[in-house]
C-alpha atoms as a PDB file:
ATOM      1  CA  UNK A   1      16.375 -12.714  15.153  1.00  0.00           C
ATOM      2  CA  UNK A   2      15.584  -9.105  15.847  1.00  0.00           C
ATOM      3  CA  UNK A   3      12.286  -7.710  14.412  1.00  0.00           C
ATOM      4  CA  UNK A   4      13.066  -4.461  12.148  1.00  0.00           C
ATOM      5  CA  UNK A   5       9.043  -2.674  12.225  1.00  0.00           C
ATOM      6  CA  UNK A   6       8.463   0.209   9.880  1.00  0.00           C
ATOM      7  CA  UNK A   7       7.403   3.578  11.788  1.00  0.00           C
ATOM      8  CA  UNK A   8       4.511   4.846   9.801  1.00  0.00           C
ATOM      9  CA  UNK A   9       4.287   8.187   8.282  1.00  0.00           C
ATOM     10  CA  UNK A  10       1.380  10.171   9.762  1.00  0.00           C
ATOM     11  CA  UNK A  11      -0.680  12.296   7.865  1.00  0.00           C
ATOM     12  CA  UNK A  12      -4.334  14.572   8.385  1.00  0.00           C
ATOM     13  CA  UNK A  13      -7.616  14.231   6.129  1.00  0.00           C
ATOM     14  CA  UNK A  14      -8.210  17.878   4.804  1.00  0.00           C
ATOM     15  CA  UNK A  15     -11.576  19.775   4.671  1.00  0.00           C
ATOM     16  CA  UNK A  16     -12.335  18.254   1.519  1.00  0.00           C
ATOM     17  CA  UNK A  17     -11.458  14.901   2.457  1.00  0.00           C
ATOM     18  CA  UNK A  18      -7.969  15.230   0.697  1.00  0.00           C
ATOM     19  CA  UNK A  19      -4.989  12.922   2.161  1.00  0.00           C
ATOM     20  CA  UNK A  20      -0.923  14.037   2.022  1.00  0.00           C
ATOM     21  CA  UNK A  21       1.265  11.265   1.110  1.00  0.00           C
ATOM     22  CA  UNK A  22       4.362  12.398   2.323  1.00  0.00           C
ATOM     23  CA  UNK A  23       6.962  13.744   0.599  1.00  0.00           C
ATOM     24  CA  UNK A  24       9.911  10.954   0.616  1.00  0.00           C
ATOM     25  CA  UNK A  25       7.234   7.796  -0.232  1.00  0.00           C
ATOM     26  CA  UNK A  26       5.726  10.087  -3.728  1.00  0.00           C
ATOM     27  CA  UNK A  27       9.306  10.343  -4.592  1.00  0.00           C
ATOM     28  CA  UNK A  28      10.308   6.820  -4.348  1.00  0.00           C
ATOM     29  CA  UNK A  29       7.116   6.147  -6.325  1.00  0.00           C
ATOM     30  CA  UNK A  30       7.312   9.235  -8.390  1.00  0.00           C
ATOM     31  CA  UNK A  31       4.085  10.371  -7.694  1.00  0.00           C
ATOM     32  CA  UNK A  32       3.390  13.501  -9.398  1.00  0.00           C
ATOM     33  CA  UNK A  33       0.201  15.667  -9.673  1.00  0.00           C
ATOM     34  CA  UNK A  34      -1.840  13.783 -11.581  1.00  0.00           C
ATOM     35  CA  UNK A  35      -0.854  10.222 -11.171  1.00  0.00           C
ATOM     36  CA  UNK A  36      -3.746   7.868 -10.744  1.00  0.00           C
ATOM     37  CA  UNK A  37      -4.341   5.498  -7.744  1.00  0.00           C
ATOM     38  CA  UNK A  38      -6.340   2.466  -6.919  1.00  0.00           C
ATOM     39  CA  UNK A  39      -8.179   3.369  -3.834  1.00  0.00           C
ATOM     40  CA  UNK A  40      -9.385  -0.259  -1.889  1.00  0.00           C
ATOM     41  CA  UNK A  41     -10.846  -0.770   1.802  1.00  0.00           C
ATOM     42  CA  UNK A  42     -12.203  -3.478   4.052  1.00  0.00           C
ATOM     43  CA  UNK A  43     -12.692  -2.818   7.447  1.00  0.00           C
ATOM     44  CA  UNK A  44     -10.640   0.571   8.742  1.00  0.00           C
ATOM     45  CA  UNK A  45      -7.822  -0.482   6.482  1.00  0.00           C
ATOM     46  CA  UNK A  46      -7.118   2.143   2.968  1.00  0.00           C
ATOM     47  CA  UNK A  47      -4.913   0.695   0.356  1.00  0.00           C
ATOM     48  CA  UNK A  48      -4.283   2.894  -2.294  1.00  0.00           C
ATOM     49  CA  UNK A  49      -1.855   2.213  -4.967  1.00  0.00           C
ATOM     50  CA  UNK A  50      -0.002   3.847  -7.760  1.00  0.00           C
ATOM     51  CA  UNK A  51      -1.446   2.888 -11.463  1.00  0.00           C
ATOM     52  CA  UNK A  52       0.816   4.199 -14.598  1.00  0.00           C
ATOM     53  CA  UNK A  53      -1.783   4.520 -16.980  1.00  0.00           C
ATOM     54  CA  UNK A  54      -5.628   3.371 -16.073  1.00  0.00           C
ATOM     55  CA  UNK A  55      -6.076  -0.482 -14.493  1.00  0.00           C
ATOM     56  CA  UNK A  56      -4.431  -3.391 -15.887  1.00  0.00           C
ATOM     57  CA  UNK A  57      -5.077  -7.053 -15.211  1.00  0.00           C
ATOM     58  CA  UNK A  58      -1.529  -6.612 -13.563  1.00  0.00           C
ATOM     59  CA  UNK A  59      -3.331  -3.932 -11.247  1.00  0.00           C
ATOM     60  CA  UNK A  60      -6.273  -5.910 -10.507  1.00  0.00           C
ATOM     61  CA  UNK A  61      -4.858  -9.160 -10.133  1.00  0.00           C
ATOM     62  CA  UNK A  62      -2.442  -7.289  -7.270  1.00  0.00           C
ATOM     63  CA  UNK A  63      -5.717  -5.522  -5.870  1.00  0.00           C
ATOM     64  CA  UNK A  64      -6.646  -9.559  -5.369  1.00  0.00           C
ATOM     65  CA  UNK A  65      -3.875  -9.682  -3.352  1.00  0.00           C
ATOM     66  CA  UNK A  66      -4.099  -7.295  -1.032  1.00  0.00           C
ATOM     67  CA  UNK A  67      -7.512  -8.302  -0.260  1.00  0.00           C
ATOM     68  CA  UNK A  68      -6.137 -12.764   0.060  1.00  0.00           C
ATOM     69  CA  UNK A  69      -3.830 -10.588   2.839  1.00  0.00           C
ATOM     70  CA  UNK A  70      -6.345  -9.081   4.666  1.00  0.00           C
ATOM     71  CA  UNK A  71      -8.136 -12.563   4.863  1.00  0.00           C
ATOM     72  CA  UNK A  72      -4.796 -14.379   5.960  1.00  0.00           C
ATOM     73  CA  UNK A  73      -4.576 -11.324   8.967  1.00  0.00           C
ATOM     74  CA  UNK A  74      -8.357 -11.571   9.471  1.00  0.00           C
ATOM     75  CA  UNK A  75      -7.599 -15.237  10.081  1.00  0.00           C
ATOM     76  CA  UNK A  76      -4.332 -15.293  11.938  1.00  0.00           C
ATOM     77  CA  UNK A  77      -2.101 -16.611   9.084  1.00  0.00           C
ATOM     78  CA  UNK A  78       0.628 -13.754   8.022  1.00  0.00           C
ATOM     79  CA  UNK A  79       4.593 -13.938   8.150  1.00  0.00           C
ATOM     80  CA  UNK A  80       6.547 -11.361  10.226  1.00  0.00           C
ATOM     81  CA  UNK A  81       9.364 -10.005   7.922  1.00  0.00           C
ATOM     82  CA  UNK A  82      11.769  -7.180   8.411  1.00  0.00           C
ATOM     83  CA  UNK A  83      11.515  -4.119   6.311  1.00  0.00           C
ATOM     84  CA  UNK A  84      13.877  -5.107   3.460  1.00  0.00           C
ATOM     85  CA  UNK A  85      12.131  -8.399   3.003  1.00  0.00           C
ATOM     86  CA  UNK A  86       8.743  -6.804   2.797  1.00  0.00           C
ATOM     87  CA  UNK A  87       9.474  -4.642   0.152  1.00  0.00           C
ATOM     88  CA  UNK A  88      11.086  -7.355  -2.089  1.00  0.00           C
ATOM     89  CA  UNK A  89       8.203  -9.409  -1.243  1.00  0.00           C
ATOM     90  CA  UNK A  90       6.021  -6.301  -2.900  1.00  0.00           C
ATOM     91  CA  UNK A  91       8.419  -6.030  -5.783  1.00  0.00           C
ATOM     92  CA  UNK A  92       7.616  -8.994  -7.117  1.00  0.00           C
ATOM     93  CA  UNK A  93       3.706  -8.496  -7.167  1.00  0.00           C
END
C-alpha cells in the first residue's frame, strides 16, 4: 500500500507574534476575521483549532484528544493513514 503524506503549508511568525493560516485551509474552515481558536501546545507542537462560538464540552473533550495523541506519538503507538482517511478520522471528533 502506498503512503499518501500531506505537504505542509509553511507560514512566518510576524513582528507581533501574529501567524498566517493560509488562504485555502481558512476557507475550507471558513475562518473569517474574528473567528475564535483554541490555541494548545506540548513540546514544539501548536494545535490551534476553530471554535464557533466560545468552548464547548464538545471543544474540550476534542482538546483531550489531541493531547491522548501526542501521548500515543510520545510513546510510539500511532496509525499511519493516508490523507483521506485522516480527515474522516477528524470528522468524526
Amino acid at each position: 500500500m502506498k503512503k499518501v503524506v500531506e505537504i505542509p503549508e509553511l507560514t512566518k511568525i510576524s513582528s507581533k507574534g501574529q501567524v498566517v493560516i493560509p488562504s485555502n485551509v481558512r476557507n475550507r474552515l471558513n475562518i473569517k476575521e474574528g473567528s475564535v481558536m483554541a490555541v494548545m501546545t506540548k513540546g514544539d507542537i501548536i494545535v490551534l483549532k476553530k471554535l464557533d462560538s466560545g468552548i464547548k464540552a464538545e471543544d474540550l473533550a476534542t482538546l483531550k484528544l489531541v493531547e491522548e495523541a501526542w501521548e500515543d506519538v510520545e510513546r510510539g503507538r500511532y496509525k499511519v493513514r493516508s490523507r483521506d482517511a485522516f480527515f474522516r478520522e477528524l470528522k468524526k471528533w
